[in-house]
PDB file of N, CA and C in Angstrom:
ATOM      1  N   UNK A   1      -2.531   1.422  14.605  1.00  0.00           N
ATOM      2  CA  UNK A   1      -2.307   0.326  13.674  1.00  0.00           C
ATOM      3  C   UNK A   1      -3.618  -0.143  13.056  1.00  0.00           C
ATOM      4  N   UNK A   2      -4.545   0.146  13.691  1.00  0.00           N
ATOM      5  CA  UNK A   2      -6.142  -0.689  13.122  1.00  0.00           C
ATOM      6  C   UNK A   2      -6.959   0.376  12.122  1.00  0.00           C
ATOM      7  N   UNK A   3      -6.302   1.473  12.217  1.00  0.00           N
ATOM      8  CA  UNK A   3      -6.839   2.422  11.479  1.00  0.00           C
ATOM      9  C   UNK A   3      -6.224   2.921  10.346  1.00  0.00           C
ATOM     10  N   UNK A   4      -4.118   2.223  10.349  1.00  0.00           N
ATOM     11  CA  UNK A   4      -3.570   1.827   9.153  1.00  0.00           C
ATOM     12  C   UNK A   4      -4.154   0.733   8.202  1.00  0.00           C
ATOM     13  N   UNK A   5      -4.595  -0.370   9.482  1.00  0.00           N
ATOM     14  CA  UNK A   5      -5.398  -1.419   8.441  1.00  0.00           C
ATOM     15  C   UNK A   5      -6.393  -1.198   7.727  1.00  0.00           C
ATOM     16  N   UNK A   6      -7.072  -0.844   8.357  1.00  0.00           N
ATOM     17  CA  UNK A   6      -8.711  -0.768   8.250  1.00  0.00           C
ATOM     18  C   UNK A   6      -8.117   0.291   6.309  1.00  0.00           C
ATOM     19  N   UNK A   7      -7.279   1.189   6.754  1.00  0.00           N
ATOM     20  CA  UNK A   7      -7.424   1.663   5.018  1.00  0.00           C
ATOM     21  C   UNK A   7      -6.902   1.057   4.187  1.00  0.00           C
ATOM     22  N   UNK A   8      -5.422   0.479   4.120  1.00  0.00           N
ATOM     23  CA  UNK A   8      -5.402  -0.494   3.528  1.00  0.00           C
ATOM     24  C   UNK A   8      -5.946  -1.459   2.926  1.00  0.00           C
ATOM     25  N   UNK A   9      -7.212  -2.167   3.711  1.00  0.00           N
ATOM     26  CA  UNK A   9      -7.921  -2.900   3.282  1.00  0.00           C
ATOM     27  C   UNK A   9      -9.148  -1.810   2.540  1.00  0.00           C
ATOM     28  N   UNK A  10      -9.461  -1.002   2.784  1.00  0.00           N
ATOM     29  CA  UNK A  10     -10.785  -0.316   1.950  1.00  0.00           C
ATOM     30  C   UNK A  10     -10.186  -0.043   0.483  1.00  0.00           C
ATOM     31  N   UNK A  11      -8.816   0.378   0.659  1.00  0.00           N
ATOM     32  CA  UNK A  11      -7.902   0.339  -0.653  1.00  0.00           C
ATOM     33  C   UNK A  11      -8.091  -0.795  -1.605  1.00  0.00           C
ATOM     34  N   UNK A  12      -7.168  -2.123  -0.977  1.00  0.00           N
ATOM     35  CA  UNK A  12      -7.468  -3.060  -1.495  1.00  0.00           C
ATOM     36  C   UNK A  12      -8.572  -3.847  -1.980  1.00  0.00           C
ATOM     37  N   UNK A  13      -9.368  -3.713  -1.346  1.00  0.00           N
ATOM     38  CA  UNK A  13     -11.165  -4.248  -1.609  1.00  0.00           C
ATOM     39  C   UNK A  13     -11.573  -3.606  -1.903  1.00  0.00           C
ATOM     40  N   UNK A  14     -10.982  -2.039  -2.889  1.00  0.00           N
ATOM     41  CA  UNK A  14     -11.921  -1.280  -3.539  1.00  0.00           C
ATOM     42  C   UNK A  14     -12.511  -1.725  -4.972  1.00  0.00           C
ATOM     43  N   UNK A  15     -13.453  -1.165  -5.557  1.00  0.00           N
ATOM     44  CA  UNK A  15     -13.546  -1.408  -6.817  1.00  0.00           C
ATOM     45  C   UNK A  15     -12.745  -1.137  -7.698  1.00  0.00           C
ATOM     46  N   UNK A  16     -11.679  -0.251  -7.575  1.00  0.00           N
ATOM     47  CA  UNK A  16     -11.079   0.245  -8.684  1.00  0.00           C
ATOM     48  C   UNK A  16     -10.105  -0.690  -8.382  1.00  0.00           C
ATOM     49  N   UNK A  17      -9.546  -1.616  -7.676  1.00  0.00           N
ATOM     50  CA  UNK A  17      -8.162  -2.642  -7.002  1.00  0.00           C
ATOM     51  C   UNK A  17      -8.927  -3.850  -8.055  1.00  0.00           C
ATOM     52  N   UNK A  18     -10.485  -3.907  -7.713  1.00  0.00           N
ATOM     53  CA  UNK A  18     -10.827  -5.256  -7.538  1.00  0.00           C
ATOM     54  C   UNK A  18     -11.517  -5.261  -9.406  1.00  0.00           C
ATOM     55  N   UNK A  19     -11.556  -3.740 -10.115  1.00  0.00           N
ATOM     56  CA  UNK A  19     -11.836  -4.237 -11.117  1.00  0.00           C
ATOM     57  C   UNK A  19     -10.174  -4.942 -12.342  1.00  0.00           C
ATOM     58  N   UNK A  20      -9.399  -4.195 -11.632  1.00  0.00           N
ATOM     59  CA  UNK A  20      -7.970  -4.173 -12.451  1.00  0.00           C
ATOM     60  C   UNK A  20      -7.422  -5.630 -11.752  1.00  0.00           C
ATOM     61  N   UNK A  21      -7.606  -6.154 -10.569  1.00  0.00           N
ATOM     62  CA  UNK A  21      -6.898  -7.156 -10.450  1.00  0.00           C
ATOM     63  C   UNK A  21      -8.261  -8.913 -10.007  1.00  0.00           C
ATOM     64  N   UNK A  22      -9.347  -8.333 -10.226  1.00  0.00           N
ATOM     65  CA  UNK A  22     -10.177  -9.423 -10.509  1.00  0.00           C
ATOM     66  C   UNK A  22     -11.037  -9.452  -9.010  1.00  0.00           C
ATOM     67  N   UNK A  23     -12.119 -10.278  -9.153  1.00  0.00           N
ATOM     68  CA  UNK A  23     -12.985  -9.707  -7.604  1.00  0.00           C
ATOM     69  C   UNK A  23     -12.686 -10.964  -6.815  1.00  0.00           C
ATOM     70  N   UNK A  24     -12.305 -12.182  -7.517  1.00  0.00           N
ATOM     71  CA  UNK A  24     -11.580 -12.905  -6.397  1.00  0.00           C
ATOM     72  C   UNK A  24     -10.216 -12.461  -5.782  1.00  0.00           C
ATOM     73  N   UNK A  25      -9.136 -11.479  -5.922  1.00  0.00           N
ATOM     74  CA  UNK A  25      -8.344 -10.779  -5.263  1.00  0.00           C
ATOM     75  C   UNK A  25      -8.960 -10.571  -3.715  1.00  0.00           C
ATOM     76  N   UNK A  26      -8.281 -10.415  -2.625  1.00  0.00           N
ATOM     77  CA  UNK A  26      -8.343 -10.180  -1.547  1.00  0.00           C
ATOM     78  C   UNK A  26      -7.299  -9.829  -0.568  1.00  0.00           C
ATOM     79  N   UNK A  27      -6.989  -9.210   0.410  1.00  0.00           N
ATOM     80  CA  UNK A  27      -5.349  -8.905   1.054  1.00  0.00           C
ATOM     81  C   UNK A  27      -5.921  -9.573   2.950  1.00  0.00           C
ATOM     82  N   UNK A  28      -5.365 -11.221   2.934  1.00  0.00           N
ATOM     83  CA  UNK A  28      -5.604 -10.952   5.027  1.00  0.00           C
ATOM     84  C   UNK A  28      -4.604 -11.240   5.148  1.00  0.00           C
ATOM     85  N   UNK A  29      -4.291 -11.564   6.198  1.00  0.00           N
ATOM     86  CA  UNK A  29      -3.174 -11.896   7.041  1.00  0.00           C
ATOM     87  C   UNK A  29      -2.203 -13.023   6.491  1.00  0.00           C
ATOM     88  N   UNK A  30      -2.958 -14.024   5.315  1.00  0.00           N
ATOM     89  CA  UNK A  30      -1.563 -14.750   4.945  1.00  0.00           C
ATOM     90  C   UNK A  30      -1.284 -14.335   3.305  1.00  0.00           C
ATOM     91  N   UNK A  31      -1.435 -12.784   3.029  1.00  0.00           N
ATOM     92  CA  UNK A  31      -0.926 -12.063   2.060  1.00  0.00           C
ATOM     93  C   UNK A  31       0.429 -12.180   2.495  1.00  0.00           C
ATOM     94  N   UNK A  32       1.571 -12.262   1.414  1.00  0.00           N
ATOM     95  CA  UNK A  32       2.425 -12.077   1.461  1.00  0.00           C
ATOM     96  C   UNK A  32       2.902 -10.695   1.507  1.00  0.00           C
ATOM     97  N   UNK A  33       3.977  -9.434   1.772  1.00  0.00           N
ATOM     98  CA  UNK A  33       3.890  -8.220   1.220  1.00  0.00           C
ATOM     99  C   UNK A  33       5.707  -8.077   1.304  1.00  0.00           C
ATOM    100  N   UNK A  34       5.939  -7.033   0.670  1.00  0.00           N
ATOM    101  CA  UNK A  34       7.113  -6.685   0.543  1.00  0.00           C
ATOM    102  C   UNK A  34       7.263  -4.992   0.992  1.00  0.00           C
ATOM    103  N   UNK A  35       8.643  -5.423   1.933  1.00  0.00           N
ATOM    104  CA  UNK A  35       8.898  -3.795   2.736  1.00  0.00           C
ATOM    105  C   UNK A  35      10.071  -3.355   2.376  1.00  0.00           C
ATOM    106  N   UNK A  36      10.298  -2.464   1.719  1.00  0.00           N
ATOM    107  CA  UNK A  36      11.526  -1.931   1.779  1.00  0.00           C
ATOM    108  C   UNK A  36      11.991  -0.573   2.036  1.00  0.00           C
ATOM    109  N   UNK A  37      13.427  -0.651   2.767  1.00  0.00           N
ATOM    110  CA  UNK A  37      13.549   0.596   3.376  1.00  0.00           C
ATOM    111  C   UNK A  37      14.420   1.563   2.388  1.00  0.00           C
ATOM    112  N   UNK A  38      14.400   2.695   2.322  1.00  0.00           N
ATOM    113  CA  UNK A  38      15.147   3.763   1.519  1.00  0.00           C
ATOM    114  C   UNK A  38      16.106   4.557   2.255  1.00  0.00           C
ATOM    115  N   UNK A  39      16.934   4.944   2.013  1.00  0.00           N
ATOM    116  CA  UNK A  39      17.855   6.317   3.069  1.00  0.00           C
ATOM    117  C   UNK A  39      18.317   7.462   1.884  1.00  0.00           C
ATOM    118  N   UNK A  40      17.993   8.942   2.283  1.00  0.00           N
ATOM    119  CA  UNK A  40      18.195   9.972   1.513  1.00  0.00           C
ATOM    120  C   UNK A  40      19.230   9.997   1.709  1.00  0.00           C
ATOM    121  N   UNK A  41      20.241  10.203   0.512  1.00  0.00           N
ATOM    122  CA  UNK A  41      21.598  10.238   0.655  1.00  0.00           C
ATOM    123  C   UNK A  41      21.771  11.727  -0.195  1.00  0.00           C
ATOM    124  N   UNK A  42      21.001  12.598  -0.202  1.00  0.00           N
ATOM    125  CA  UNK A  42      21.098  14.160  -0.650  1.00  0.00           C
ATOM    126  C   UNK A  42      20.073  14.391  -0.834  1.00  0.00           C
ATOM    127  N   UNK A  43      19.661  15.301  -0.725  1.00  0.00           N
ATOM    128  CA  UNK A  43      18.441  16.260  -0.812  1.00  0.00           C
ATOM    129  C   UNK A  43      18.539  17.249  -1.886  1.00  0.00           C
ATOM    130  N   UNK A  44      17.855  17.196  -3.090  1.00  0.00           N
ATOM    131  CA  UNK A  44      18.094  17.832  -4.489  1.00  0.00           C
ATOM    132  C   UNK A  44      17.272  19.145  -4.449  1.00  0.00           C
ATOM    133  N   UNK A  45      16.602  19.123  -3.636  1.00  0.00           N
ATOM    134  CA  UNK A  45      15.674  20.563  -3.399  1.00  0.00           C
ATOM    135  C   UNK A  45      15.915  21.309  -3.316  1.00  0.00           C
ATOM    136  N   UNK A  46      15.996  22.733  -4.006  1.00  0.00           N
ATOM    137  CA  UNK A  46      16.663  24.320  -3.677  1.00  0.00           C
ATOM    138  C   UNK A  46      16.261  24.776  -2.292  1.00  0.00           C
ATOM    139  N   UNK A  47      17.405  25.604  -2.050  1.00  0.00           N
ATOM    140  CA  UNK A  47      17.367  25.872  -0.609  1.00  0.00           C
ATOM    141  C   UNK A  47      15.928  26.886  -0.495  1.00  0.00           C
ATOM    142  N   UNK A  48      15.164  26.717   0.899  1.00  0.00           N
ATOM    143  CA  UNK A  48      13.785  27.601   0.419  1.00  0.00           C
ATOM    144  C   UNK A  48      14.443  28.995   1.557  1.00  0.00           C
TER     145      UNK A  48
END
């Protein structure tokens, strides 16, 4: 889990995050975030 964070945050506090969304932007713990789950309901891929 600390090594999911740890990129996340190098993501977020990158320059390319922090030139498009401003350098006061920042992501801690009272970021809000949104999760959502998906379920494959077919698989469109030719058979290999």
């Amino acid at each position: 889990m600390a090594g999911w964070r740890a990129g996340h945050e190098t993501f977020w506090h990158g320059p390319e995050v922090r030139a498009e969304l401003g350098q006061d932007f920042t992501v801690d713990d009272a970021t809000p975030v949104v999760l959502e789950r998906f379920r494959l309901v077919a698989d469109l891929r030719e058979a290999r």
